[in-house]
PDB file of N, CA and C in Angstrom:
ATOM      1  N   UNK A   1     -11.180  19.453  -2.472  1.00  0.00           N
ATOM      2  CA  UNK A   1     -10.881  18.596  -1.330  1.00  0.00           C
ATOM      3  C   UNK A   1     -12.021  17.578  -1.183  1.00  0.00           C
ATOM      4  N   UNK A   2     -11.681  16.391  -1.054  1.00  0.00           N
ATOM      5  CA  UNK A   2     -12.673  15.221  -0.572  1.00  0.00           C
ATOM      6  C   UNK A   2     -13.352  15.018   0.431  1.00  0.00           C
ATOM      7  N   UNK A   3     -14.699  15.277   0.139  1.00  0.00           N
ATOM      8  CA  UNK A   3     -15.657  14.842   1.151  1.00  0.00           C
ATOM      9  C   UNK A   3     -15.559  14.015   2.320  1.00  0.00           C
ATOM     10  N   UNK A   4     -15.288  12.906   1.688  1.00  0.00           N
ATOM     11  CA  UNK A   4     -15.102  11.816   2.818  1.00  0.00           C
ATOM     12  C   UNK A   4     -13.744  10.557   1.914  1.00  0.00           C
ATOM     13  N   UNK A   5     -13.503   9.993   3.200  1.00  0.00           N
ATOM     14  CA  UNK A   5     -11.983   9.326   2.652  1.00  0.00           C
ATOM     15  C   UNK A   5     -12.265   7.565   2.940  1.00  0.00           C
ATOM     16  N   UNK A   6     -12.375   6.897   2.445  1.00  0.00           N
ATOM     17  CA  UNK A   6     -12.478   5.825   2.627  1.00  0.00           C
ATOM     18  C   UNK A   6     -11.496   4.283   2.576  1.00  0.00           C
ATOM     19  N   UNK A   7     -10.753   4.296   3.852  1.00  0.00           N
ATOM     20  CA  UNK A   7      -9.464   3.724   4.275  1.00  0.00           C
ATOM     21  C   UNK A   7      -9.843   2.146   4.722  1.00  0.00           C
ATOM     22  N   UNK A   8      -9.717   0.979   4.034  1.00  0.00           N
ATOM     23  CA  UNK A   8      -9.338  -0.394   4.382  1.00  0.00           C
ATOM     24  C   UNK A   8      -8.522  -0.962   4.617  1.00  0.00           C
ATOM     25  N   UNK A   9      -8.370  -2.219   5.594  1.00  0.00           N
ATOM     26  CA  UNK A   9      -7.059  -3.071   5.400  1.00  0.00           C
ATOM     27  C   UNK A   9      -7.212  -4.129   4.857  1.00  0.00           C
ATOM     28  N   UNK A  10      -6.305  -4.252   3.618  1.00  0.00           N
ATOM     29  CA  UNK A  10      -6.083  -5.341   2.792  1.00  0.00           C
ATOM     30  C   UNK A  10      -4.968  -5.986   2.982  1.00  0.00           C
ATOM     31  N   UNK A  11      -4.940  -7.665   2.598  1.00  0.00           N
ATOM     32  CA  UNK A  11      -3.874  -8.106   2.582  1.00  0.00           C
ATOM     33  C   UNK A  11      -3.525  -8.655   1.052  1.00  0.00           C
ATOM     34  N   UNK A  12      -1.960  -7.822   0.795  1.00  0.00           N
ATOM     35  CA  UNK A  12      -1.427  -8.043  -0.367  1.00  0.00           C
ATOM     36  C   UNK A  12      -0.313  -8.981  -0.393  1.00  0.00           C
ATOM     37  N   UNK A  13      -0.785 -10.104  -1.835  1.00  0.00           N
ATOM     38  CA  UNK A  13       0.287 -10.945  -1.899  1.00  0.00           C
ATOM     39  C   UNK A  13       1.197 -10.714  -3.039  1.00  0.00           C
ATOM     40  N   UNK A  14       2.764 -10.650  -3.308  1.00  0.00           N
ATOM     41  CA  UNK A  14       3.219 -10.799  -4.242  1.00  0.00           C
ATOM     42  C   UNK A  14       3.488 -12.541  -4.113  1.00  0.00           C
ATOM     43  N   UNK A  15       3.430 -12.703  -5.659  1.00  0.00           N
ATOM     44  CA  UNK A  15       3.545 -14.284  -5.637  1.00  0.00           C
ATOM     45  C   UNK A  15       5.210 -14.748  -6.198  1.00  0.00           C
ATOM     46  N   UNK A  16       5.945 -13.344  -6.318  1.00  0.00           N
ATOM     47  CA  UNK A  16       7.586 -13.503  -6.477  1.00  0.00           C
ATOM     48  C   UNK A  16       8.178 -12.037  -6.359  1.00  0.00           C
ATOM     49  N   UNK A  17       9.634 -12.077  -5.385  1.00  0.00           N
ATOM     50  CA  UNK A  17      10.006 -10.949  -5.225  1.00  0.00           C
ATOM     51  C   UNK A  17       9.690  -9.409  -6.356  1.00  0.00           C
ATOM     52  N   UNK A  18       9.330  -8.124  -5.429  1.00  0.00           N
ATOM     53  CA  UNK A  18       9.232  -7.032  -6.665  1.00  0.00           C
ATOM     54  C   UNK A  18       9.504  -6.080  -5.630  1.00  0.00           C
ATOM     55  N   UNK A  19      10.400  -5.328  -6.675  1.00  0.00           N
ATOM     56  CA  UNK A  19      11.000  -4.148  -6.414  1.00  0.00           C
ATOM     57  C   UNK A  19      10.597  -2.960  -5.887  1.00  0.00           C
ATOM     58  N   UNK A  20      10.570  -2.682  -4.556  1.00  0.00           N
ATOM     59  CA  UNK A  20       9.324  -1.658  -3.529  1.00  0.00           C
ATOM     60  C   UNK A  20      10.912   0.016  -3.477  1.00  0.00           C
ATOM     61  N   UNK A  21      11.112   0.692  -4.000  1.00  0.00           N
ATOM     62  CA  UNK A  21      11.953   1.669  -3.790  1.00  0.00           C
ATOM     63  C   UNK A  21      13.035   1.216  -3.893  1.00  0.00           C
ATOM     64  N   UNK A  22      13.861   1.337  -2.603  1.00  0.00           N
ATOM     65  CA  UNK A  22      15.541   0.575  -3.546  1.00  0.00           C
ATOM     66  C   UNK A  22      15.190  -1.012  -2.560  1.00  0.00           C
ATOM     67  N   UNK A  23      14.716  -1.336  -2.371  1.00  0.00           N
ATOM     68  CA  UNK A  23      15.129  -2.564  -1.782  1.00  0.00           C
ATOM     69  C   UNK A  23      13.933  -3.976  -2.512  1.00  0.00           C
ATOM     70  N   UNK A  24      14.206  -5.275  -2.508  1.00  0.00           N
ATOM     71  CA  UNK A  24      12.669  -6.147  -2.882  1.00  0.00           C
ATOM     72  C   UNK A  24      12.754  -7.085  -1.724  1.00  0.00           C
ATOM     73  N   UNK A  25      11.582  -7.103  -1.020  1.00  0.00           N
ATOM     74  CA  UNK A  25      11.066  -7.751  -0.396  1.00  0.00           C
ATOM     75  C   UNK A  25      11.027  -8.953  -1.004  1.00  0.00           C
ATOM     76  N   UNK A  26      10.964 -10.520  -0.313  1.00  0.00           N
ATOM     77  CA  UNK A  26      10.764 -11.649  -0.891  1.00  0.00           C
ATOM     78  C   UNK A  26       8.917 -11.684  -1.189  1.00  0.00           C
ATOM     79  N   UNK A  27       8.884 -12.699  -1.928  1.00  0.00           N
ATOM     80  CA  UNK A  27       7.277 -13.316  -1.870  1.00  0.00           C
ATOM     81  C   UNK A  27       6.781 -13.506  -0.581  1.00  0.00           C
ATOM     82  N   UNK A  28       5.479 -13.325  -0.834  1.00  0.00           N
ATOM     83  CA  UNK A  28       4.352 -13.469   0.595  1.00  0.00           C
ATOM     84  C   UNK A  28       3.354 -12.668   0.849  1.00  0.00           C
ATOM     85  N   UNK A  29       2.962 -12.630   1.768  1.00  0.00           N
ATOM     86  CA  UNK A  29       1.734 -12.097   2.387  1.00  0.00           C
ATOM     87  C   UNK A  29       2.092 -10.962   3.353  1.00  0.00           C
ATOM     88  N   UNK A  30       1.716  -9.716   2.859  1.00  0.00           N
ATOM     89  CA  UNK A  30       2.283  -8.121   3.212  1.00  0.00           C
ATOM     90  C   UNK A  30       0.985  -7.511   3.959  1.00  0.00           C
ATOM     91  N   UNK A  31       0.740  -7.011   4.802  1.00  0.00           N
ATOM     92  CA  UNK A  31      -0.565  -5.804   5.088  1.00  0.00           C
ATOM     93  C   UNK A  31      -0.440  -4.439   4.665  1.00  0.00           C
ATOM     94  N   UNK A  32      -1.869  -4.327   4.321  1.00  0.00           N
ATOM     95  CA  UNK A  32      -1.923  -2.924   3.837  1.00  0.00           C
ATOM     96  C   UNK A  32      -3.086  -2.073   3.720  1.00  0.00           C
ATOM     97  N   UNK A  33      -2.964  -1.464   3.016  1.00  0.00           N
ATOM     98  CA  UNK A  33      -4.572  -0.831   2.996  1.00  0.00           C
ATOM     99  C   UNK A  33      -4.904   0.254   1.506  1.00  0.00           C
ATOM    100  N   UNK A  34      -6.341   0.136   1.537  1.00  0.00           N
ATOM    101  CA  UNK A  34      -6.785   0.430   0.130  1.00  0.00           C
ATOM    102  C   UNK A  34      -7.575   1.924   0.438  1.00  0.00           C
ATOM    103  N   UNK A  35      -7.366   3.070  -0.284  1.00  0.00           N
ATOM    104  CA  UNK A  35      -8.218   4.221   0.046  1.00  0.00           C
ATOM    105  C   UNK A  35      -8.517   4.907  -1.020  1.00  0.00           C
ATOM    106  N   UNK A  36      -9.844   5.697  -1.168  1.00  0.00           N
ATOM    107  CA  UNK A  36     -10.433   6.577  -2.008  1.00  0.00           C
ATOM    108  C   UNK A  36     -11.207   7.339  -1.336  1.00  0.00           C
ATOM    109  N   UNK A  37     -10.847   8.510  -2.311  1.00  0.00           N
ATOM    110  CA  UNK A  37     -11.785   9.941  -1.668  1.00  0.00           C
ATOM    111  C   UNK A  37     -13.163   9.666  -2.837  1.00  0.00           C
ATOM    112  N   UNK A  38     -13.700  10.790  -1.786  1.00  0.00           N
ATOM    113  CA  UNK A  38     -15.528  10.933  -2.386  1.00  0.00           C
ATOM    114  C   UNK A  38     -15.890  12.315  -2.200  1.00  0.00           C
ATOM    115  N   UNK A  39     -16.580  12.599  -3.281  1.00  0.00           N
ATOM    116  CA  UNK A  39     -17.190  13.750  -2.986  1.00  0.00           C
ATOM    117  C   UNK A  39     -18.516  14.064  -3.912  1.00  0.00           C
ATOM    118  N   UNK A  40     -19.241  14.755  -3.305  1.00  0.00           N
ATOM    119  CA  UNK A  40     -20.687  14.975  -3.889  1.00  0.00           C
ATOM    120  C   UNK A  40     -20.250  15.918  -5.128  1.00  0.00           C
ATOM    121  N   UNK A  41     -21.258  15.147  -5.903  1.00  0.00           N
ATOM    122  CA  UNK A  41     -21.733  16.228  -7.565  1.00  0.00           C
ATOM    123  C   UNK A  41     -23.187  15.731  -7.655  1.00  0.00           C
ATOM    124  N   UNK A  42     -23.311  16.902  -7.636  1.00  0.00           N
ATOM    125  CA  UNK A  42     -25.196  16.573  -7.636  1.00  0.00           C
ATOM    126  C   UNK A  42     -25.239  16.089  -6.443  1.00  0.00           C
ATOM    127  N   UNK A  43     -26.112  15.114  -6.326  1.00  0.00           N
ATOM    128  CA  UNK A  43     -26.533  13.963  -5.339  1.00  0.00           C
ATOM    129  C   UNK A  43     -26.011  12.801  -5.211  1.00  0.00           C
ATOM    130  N   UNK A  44     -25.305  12.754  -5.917  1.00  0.00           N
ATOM    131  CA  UNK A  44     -24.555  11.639  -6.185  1.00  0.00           C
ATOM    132  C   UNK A  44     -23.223  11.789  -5.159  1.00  0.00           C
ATOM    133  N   UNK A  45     -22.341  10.853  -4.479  1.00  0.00           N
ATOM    134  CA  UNK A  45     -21.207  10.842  -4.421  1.00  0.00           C
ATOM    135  C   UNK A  45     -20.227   9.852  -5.443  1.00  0.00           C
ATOM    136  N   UNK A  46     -19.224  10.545  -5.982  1.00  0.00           N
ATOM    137  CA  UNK A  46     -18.048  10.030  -6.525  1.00  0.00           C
ATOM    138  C   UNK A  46     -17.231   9.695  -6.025  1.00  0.00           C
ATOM    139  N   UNK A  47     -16.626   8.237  -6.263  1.00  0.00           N
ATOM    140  CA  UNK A  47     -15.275   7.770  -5.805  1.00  0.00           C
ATOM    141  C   UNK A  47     -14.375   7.751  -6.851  1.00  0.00           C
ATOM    142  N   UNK A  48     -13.105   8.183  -5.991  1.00  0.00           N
ATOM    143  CA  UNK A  48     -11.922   7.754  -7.085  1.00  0.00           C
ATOM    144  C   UNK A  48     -11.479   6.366  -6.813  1.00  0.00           C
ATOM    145  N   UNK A  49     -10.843   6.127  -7.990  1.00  0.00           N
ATOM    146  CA  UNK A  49     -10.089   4.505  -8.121  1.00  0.00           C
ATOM    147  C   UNK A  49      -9.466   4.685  -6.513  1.00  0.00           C
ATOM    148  N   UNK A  50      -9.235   3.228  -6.635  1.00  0.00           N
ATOM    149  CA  UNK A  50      -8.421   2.970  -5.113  1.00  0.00           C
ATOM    150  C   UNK A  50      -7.221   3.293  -4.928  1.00  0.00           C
ATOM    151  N   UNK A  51      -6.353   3.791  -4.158  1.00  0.00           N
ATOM    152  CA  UNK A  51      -4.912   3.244  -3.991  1.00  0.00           C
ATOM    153  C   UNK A  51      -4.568   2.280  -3.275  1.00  0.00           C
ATOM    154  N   UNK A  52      -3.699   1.643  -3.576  1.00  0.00           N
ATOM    155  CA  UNK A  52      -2.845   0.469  -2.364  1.00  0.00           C
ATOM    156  C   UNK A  52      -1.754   1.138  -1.819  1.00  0.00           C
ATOM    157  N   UNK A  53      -1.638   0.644  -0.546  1.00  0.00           N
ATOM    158  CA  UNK A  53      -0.315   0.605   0.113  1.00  0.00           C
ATOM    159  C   UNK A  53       0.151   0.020   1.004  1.00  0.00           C
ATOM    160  N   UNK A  54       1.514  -0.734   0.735  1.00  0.00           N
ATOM    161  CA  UNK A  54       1.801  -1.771   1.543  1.00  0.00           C
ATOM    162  C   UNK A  54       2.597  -0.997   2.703  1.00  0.00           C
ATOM    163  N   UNK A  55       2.170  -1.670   4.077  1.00  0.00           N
ATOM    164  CA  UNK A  55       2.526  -1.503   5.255  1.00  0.00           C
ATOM    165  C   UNK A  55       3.480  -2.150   5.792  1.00  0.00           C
ATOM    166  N   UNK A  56       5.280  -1.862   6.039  1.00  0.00           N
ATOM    167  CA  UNK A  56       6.030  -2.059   6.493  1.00  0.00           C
ATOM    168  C   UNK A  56       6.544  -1.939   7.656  1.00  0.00           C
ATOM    169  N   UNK A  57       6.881  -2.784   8.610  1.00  0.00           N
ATOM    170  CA  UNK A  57       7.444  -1.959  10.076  1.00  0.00           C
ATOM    171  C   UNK A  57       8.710  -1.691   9.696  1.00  0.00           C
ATOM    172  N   UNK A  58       9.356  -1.390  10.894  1.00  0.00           N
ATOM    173  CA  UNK A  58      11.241  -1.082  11.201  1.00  0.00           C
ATOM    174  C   UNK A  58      11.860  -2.357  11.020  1.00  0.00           C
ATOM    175  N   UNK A  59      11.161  -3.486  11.737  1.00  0.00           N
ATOM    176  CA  UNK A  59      12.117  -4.929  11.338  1.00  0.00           C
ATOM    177  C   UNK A  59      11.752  -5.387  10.180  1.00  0.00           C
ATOM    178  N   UNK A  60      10.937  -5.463   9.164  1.00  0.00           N
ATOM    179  CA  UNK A  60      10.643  -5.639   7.966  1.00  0.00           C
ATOM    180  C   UNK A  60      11.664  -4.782   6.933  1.00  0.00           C
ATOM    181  N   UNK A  61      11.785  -3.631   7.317  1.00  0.00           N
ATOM    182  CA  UNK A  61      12.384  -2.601   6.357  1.00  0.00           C
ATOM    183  C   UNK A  61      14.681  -3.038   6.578  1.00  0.00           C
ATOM    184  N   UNK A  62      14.489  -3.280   7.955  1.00  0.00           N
ATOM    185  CA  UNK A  62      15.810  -3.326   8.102  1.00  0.00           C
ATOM    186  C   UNK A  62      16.062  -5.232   7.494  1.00  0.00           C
ATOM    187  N   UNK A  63      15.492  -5.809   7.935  1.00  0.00           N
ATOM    188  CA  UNK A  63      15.530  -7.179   7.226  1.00  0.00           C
ATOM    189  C   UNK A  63      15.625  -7.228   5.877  1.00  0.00           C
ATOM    190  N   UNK A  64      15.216  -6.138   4.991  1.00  0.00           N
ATOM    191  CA  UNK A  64      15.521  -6.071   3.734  1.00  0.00           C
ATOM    192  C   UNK A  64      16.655  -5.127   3.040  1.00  0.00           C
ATOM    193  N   UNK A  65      17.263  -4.718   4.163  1.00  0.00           N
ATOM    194  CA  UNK A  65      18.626  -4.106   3.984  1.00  0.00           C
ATOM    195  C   UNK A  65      18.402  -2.339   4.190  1.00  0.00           C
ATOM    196  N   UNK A  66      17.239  -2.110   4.122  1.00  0.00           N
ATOM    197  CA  UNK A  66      16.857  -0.525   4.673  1.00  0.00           C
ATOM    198  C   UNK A  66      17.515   0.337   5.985  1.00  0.00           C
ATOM    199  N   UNK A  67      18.598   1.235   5.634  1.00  0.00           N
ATOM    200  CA  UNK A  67      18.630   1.989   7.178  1.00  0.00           C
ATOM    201  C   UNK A  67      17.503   1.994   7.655  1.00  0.00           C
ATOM    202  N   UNK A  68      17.291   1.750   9.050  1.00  0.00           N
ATOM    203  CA  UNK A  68      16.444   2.481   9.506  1.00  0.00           C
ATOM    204  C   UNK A  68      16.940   2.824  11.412  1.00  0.00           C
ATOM    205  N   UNK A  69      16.304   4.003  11.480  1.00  0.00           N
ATOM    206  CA  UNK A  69      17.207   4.604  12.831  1.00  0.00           C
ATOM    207  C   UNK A  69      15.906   4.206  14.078  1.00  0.00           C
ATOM    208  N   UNK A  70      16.784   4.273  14.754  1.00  0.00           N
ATOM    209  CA  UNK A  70      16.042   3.837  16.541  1.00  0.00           C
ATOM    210  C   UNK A  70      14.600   3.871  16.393  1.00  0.00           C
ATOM    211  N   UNK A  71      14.223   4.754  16.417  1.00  0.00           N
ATOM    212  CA  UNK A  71      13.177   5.743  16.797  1.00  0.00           C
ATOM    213  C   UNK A  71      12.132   5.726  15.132  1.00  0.00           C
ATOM    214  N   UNK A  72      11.748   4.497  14.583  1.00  0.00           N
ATOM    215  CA  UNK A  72      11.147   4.086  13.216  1.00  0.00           C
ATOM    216  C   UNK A  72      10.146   3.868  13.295  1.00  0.00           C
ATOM    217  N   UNK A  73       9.404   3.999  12.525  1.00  0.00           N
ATOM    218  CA  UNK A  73       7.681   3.343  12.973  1.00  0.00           C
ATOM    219  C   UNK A  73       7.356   2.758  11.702  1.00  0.00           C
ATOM    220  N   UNK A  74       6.448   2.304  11.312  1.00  0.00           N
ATOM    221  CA  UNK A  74       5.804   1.697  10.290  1.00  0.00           C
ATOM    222  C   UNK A  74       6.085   2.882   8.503  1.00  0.00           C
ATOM    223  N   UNK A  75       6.324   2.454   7.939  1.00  0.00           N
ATOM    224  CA  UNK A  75       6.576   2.891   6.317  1.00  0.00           C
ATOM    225  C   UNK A  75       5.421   2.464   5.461  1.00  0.00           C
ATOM    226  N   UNK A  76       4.456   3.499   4.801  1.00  0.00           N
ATOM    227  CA  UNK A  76       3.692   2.952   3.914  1.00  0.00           C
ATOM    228  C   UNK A  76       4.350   3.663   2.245  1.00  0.00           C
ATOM    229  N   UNK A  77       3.815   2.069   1.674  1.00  0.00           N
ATOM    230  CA  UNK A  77       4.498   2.721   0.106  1.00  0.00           C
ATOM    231  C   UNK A  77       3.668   2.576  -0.931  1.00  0.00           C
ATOM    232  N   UNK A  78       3.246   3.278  -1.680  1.00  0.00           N
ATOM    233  CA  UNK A  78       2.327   3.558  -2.594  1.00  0.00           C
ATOM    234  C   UNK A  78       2.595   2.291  -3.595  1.00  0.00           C
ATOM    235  N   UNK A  79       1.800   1.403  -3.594  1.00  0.00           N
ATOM    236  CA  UNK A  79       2.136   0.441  -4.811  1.00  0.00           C
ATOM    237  C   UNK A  79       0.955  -0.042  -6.145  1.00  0.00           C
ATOM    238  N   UNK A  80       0.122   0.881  -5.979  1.00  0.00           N
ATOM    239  CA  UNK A  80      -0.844   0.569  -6.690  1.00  0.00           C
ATOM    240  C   UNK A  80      -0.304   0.558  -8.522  1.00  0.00           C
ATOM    241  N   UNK A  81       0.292   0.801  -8.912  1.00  0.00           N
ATOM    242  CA  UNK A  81       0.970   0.863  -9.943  1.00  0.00           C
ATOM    243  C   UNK A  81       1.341  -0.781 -10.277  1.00  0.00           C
ATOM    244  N   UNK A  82       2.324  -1.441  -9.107  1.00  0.00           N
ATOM    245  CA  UNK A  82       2.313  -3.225  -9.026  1.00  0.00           C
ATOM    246  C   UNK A  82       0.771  -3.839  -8.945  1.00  0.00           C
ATOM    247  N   UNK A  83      -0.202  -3.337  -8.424  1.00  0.00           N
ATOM    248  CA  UNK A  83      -1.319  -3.839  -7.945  1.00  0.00           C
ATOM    249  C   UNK A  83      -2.459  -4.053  -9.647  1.00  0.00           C
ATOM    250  N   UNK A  84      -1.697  -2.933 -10.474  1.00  0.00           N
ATOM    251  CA  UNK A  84      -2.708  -2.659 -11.677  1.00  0.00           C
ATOM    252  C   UNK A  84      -2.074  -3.791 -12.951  1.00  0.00           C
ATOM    253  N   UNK A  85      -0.560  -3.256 -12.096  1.00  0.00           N
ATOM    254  CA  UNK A  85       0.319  -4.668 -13.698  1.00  0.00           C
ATOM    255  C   UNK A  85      -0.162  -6.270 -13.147  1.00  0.00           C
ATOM    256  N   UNK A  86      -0.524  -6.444 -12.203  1.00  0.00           N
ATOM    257  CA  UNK A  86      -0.427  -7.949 -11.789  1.00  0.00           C
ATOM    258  C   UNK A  86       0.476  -8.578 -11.237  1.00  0.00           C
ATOM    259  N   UNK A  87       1.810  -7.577  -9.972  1.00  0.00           N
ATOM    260  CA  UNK A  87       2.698  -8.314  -9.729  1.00  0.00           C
ATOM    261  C   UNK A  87       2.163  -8.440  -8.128  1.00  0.00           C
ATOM    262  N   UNK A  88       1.234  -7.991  -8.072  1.00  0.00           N
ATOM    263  CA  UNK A  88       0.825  -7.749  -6.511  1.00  0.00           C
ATOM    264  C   UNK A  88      -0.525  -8.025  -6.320  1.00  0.00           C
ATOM    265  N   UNK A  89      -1.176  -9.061  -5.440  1.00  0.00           N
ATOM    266  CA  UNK A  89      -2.794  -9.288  -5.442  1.00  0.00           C
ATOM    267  C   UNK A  89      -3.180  -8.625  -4.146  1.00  0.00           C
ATOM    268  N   UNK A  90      -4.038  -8.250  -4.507  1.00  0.00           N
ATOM    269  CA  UNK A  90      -5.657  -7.380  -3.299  1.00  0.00           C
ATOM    270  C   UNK A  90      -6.302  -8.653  -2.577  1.00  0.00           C
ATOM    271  N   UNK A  91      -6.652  -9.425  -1.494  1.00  0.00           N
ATOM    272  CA  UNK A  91      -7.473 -10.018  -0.942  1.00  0.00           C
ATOM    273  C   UNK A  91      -8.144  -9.747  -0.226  1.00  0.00           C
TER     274      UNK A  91
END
């Protein structure tokens, strides 16, 4: 288990629609956030690589054709996988 967790907010741009689960969002400017765990060896602490994940609300998700029911809150989706090919930028 990780020492300590280290959570940012980034803003991610795709620069042309890409495919987030079943639905694609158009191009633009998305919020999100970047995190890695740490933990001591030796004296040292280790980080792992980052993850991304883009931060969706209820009107974002339903604007892109997503059920979503009454009672919805924000959707985060693991995209660091787009973030490593180059279809998605970190700022």
């Amino acid at each position: 288990m990780p020492d300590q967790i280290n959570e940012q907010a980034v803003q991610l741009t795709a620069a042309a629609p890409v495919q987030l689960d079943s639905f694609t969002p158009p191009a633009g400017v998305y919020p999100g956030t970047s995190r890695s765990s740490g933990g001591r060896v030796g004296n040292q602490m280790k980080w792992s690589k980052p993850r991304y994940h883009i931060v969706l609300t209820a009107a974002d998700l339903a604007a892109y054709g997503e059920p979503v029911s009454p009672d919805a809150v924000n959707r985060e989706i693991d995209i660091t996988d787009l973030v490593e090919l180059g279809l998605i930028t970190v700022d």
